[in-house]
PDB file of N, CA and C in Angstrom:
ATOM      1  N   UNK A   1      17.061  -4.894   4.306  1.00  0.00           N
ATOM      2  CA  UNK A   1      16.240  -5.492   3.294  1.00  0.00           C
ATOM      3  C   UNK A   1      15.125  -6.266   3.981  1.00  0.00           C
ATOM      4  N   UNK A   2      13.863  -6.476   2.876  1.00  0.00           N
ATOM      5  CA  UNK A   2      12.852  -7.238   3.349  1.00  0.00           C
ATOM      6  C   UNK A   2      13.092  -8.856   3.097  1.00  0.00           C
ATOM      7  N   UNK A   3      12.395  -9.567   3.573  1.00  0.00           N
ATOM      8  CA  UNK A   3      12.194 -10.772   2.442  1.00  0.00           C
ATOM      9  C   UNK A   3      10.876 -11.482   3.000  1.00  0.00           C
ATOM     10  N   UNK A   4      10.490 -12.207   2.119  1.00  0.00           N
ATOM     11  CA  UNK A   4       9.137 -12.496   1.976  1.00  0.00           C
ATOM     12  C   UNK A   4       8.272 -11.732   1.751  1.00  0.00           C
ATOM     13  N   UNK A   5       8.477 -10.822   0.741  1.00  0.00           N
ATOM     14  CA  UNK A   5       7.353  -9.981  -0.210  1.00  0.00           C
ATOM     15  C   UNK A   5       6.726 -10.650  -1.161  1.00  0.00           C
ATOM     16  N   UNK A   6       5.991 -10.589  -1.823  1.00  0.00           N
ATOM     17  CA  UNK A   6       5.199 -11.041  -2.757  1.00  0.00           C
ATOM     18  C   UNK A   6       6.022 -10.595  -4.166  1.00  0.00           C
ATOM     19  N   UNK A   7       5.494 -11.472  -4.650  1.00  0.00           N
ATOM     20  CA  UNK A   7       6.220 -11.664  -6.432  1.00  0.00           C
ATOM     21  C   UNK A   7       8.435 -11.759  -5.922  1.00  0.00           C
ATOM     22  N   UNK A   8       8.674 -11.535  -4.384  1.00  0.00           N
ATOM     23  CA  UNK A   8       9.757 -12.103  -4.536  1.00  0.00           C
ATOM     24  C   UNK A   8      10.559 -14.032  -4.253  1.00  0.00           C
ATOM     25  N   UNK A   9      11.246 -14.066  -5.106  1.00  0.00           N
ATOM     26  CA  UNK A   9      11.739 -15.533  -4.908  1.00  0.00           C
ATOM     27  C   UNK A   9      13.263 -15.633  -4.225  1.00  0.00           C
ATOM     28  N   UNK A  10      13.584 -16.963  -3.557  1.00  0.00           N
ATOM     29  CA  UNK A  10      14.816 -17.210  -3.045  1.00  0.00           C
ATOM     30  C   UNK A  10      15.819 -16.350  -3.934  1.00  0.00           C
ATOM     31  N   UNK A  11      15.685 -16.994  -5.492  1.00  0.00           N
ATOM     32  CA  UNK A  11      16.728 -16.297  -6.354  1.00  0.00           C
ATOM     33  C   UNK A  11      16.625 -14.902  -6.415  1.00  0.00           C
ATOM     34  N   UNK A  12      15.943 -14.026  -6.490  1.00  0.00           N
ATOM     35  CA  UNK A  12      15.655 -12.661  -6.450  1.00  0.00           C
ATOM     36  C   UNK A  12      16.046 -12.045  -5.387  1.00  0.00           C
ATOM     37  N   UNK A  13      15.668 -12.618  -4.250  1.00  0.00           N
ATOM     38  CA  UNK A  13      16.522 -12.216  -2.633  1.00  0.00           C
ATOM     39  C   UNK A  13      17.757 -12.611  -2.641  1.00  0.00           C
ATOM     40  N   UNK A  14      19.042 -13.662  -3.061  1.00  0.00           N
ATOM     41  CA  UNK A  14      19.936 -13.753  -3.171  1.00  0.00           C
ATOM     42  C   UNK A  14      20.740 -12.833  -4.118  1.00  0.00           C
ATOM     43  N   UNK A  15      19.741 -12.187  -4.918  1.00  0.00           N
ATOM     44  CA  UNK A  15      20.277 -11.602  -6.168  1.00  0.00           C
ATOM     45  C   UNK A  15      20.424 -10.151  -5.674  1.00  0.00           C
ATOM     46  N   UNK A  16      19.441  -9.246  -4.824  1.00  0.00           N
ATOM     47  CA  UNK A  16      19.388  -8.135  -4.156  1.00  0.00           C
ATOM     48  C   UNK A  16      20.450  -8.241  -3.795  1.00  0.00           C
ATOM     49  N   UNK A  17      20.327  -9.217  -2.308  1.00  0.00           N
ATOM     50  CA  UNK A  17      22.304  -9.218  -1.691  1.00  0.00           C
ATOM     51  C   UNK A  17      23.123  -8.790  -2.585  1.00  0.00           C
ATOM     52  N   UNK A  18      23.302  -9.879  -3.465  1.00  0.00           N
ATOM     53  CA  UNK A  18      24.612  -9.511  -4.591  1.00  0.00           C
ATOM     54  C   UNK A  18      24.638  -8.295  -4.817  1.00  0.00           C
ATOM     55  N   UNK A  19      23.618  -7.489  -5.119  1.00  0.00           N
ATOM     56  CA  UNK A  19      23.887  -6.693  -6.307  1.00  0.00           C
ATOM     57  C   UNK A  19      24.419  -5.329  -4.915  1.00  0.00           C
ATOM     58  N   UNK A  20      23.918  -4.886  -3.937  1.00  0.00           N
ATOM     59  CA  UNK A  20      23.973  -4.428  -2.846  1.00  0.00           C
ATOM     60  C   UNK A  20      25.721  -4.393  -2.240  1.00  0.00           C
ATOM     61  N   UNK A  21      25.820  -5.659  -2.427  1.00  0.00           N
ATOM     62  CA  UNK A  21      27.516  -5.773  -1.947  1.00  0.00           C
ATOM     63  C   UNK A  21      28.595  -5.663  -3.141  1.00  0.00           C
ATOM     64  N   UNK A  22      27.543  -5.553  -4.362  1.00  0.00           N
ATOM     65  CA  UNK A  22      28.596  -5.616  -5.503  1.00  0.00           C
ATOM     66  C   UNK A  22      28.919  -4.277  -4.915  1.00  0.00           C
ATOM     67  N   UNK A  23      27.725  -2.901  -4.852  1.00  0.00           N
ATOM     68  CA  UNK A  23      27.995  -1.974  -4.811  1.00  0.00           C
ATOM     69  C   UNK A  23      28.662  -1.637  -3.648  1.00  0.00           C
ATOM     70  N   UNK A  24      29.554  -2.063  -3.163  1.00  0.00           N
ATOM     71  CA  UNK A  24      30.256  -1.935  -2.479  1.00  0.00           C
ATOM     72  C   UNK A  24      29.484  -1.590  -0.810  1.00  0.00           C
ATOM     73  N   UNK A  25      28.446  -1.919  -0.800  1.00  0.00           N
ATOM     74  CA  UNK A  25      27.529  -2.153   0.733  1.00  0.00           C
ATOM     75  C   UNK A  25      27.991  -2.651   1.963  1.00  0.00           C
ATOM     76  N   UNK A  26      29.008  -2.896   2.855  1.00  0.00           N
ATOM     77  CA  UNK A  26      29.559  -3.479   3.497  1.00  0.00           C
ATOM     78  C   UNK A  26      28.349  -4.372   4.628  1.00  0.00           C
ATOM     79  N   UNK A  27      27.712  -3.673   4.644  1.00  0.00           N
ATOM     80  CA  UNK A  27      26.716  -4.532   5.828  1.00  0.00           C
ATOM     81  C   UNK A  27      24.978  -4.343   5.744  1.00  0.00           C
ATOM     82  N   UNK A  28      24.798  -5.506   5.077  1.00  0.00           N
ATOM     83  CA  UNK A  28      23.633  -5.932   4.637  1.00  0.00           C
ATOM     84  C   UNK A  28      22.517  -6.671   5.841  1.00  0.00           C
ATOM     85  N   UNK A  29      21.452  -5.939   6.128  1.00  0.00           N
ATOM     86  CA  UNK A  29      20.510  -6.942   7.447  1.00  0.00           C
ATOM     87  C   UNK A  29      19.785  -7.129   6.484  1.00  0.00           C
ATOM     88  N   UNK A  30      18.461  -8.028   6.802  1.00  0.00           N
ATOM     89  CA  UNK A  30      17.460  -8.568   6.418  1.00  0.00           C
ATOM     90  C   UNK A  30      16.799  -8.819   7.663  1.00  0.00           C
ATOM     91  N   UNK A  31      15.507  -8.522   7.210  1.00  0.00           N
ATOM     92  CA  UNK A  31      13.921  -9.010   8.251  1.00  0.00           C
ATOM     93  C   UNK A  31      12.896  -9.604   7.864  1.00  0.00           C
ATOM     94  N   UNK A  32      12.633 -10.182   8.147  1.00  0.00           N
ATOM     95  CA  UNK A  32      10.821 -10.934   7.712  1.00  0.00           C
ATOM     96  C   UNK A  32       9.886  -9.578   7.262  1.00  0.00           C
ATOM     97  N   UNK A  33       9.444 -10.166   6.723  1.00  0.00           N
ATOM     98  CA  UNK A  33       8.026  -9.208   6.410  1.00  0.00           C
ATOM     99  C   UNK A  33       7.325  -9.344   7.173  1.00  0.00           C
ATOM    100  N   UNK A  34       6.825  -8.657   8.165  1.00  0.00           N
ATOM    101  CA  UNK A  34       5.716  -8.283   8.660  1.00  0.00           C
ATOM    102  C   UNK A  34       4.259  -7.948   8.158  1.00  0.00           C
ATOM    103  N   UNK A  35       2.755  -8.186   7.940  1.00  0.00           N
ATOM    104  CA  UNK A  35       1.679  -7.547   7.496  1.00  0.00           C
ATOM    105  C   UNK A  35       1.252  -6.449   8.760  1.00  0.00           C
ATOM    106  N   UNK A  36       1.082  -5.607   8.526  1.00  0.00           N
ATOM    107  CA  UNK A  36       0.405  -4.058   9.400  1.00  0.00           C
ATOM    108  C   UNK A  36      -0.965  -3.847   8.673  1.00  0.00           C
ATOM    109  N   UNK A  37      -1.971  -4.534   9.903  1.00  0.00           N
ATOM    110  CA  UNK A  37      -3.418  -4.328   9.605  1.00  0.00           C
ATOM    111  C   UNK A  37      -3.581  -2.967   9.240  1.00  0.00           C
ATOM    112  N   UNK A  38      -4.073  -2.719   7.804  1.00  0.00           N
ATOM    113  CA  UNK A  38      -4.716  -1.724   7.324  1.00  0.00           C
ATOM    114  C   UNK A  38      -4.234  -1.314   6.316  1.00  0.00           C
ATOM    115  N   UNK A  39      -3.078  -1.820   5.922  1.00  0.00           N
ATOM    116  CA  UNK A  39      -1.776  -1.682   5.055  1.00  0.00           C
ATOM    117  C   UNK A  39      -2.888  -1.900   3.782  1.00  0.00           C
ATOM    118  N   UNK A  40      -2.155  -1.346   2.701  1.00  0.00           N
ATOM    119  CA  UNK A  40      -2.336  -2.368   1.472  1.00  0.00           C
ATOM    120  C   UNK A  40      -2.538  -3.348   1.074  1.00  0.00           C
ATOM    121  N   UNK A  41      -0.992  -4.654   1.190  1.00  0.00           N
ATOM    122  CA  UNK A  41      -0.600  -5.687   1.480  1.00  0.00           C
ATOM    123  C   UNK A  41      -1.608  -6.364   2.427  1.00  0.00           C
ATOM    124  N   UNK A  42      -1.773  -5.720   3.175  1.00  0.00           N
ATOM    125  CA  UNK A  42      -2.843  -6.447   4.591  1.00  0.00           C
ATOM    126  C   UNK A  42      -4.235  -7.006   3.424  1.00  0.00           C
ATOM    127  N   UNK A  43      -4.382  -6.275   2.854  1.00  0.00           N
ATOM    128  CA  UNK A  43      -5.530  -6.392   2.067  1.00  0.00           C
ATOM    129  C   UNK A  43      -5.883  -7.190   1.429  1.00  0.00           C
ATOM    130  N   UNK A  44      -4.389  -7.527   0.668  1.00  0.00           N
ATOM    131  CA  UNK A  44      -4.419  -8.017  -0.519  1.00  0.00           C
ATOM    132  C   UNK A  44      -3.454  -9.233  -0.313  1.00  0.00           C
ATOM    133  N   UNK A  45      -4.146 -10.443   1.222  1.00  0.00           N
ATOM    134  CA  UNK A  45      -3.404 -11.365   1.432  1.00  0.00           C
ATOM    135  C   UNK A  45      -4.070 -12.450   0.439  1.00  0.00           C
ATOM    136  N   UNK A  46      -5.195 -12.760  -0.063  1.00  0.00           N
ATOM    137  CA  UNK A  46      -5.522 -13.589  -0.649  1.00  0.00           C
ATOM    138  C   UNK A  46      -5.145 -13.875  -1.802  1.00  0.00           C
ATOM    139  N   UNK A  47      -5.261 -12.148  -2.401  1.00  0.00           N
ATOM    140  CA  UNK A  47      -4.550 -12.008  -4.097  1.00  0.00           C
ATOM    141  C   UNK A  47      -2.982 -13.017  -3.849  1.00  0.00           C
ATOM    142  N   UNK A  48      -2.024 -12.812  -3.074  1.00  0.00           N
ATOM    143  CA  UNK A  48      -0.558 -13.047  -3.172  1.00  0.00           C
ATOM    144  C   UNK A  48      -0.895 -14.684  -2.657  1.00  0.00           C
ATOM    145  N   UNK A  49      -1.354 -14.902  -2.117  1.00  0.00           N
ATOM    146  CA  UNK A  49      -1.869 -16.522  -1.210  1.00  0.00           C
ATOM    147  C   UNK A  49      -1.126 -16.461  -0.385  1.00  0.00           C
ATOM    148  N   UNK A  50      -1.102 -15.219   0.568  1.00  0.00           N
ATOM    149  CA  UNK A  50      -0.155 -15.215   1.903  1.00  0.00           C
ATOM    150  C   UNK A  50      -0.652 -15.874   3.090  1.00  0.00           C
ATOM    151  N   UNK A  51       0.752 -16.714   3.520  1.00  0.00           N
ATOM    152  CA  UNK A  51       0.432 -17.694   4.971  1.00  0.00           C
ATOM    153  C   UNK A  51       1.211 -16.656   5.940  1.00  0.00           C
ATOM    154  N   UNK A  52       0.986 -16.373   7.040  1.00  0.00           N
ATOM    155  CA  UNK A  52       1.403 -16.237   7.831  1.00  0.00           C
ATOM    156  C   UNK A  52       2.043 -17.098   9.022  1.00  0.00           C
ATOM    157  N   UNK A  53       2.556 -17.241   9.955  1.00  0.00           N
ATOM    158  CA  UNK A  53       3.186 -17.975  11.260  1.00  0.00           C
ATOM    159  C   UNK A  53       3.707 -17.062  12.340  1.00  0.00           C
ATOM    160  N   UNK A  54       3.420 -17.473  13.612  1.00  0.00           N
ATOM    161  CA  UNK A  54       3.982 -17.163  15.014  1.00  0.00           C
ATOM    162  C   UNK A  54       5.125 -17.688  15.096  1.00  0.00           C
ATOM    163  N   UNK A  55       6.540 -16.672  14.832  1.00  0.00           N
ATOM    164  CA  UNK A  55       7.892 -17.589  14.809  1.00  0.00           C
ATOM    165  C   UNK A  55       8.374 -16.966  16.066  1.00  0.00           C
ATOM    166  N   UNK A  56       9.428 -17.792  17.072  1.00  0.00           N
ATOM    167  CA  UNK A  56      10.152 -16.511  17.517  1.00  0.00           C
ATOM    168  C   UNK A  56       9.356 -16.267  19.069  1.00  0.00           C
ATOM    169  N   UNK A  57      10.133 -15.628  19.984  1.00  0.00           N
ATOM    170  CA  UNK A  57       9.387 -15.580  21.423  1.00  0.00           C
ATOM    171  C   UNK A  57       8.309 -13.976  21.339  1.00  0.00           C
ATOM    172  N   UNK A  58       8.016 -13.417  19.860  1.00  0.00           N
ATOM    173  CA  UNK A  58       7.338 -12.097  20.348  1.00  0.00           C
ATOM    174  C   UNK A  58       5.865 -12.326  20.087  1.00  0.00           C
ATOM    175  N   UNK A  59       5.868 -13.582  19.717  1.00  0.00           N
ATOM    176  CA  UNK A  59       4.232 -13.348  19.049  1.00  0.00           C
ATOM    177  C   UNK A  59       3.643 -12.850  18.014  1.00  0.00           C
ATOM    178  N   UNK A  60       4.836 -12.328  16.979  1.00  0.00           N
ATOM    179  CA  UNK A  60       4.606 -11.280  16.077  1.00  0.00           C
ATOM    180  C   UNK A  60       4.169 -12.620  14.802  1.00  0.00           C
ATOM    181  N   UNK A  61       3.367 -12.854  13.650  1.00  0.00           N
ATOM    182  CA  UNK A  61       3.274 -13.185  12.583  1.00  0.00           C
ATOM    183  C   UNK A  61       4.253 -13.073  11.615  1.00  0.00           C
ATOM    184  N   UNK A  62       5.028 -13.430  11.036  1.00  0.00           N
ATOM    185  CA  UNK A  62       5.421 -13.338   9.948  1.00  0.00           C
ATOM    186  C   UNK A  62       5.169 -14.153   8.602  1.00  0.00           C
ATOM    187  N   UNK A  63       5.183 -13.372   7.170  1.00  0.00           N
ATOM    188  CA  UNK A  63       4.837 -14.125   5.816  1.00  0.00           C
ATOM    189  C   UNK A  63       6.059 -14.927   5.536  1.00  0.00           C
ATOM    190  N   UNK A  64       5.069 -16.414   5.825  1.00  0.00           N
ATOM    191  CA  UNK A  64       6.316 -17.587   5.746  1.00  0.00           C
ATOM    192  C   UNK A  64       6.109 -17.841   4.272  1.00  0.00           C
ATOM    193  N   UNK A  65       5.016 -17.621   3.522  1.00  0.00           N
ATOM    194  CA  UNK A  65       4.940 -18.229   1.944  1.00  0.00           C
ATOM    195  C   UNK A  65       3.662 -17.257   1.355  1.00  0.00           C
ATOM    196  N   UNK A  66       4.007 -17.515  -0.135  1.00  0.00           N
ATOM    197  CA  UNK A  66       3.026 -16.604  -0.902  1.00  0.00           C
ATOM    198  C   UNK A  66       3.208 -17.234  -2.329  1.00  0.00           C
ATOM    199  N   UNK A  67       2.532 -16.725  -3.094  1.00  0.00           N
ATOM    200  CA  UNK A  67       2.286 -17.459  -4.313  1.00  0.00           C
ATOM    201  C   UNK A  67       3.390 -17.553  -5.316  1.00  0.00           C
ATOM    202  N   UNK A  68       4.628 -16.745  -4.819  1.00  0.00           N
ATOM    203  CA  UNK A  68       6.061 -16.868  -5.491  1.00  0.00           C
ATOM    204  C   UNK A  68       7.499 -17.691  -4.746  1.00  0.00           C
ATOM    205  N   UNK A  69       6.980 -18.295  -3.150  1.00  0.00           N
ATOM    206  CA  UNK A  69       7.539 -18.708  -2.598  1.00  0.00           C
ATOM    207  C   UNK A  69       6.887 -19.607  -1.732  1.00  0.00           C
ATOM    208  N   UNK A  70       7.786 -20.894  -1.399  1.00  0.00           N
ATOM    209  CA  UNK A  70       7.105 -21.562  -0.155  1.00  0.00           C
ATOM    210  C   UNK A  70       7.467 -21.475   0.888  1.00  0.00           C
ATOM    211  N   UNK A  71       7.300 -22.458   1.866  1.00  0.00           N
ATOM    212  CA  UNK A  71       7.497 -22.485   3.234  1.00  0.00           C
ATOM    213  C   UNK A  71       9.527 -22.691   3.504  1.00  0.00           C
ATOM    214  N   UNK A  72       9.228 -23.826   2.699  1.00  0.00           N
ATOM    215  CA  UNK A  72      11.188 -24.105   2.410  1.00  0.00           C
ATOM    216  C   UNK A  72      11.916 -23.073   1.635  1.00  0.00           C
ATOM    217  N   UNK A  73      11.366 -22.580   0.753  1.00  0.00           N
ATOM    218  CA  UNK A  73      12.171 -21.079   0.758  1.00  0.00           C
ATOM    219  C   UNK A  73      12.117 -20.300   1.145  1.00  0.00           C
ATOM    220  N   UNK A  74      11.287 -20.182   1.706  1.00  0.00           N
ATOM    221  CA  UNK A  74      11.633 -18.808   3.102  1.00  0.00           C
ATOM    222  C   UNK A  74      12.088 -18.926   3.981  1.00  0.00           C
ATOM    223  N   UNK A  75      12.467 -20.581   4.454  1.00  0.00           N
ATOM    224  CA  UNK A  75      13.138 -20.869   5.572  1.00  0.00           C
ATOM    225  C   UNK A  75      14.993 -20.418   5.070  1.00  0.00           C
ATOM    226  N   UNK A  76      14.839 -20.673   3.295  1.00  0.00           N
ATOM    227  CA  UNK A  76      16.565 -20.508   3.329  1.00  0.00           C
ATOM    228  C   UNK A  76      16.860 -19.274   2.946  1.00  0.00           C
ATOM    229  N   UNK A  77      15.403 -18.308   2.886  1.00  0.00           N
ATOM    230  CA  UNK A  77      15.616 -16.543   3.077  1.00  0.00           C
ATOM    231  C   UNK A  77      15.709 -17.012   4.744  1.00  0.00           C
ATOM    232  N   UNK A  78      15.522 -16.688   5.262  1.00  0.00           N
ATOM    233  CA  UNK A  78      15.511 -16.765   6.704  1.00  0.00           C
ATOM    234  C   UNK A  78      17.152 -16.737   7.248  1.00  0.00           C
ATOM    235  N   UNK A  79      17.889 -18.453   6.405  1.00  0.00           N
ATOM    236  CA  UNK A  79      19.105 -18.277   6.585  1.00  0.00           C
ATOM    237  C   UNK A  79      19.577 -17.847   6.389  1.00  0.00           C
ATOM    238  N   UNK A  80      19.578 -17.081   4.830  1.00  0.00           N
ATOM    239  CA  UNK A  80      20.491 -16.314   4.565  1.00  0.00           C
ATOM    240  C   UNK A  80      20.400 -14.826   5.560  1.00  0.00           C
ATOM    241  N   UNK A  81      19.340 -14.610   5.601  1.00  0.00           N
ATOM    242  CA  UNK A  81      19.377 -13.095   6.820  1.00  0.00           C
ATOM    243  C   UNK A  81      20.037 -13.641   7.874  1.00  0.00           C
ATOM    244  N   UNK A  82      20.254 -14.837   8.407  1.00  0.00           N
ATOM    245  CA  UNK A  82      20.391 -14.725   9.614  1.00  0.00           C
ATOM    246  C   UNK A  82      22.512 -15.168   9.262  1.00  0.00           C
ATOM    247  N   UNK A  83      22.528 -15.052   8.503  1.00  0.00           N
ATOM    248  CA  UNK A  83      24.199 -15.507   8.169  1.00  0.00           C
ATOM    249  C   UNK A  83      24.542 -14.617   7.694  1.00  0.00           C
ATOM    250  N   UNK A  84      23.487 -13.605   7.054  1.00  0.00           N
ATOM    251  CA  UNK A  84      24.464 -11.568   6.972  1.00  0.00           C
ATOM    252  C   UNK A  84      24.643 -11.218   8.256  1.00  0.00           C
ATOM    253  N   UNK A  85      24.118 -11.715   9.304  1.00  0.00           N
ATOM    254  CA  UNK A  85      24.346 -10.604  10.489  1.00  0.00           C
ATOM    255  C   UNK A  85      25.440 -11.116  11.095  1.00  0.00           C
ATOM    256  N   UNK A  86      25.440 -12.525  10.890  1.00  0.00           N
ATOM    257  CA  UNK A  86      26.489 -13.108  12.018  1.00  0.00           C
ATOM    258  C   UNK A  86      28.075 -13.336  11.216  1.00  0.00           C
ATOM    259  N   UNK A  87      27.852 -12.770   9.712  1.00  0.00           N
ATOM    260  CA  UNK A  87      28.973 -12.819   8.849  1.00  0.00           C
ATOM    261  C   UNK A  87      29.071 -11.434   8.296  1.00  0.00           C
ATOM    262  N   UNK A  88      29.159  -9.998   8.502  1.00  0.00           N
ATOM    263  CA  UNK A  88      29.158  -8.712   8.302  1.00  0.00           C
ATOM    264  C   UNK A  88      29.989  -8.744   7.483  1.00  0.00           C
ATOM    265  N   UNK A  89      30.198  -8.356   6.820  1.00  0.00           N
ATOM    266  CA  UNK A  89      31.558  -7.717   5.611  1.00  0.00           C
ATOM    267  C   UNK A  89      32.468  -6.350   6.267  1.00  0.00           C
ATOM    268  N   UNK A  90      33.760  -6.066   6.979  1.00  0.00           N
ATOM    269  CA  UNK A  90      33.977  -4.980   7.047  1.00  0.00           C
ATOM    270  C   UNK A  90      35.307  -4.579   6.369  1.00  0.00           C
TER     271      UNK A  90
END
């Protein structure tokens, strides 16, 4: 799964999970969103009010907030991706 897309919220990303493991999904990842110059999305950072940030040792950008989320909820999308990997369902 993604998170930090546009028009999505904390509750909406918690709600994917759910619905994913309802269906019996055993192992759920999550990643940041990335923007890829030339994309669509790339385009249309102003429409969404996308921030970007340098997180992380690669240098890569990721969308920390947008006009359906802030900075503090993407930090607790963040956690939650980072507590599917280190808590797998098998």
């Amino acid at each position: 799964m993604i998170y930090g897309l546009p028009g999505q919220t904390l509750d909406s990303f918690r709600r994917s999970i759910d619905f994913v493991q309802s269906k019996g999904c055993n192992t759920v990842k999550a990643f940041p969103l990335m923007l890829l110059r030339g994309t669509e999305l790339f385009a249309q950072k102003q429409k969404w009010n996308i921030t970007e940030e340098v997180i992380g040792d690669f240098d890569i950008p990721l969308v920390t907030s947008s006009s359906t989320f802030n900075r503090e909820e993407w930090g607790k999308m963040d956690e939650i991706a980072r507590s599917l990997s280190a808590h797998e369902r098998v």
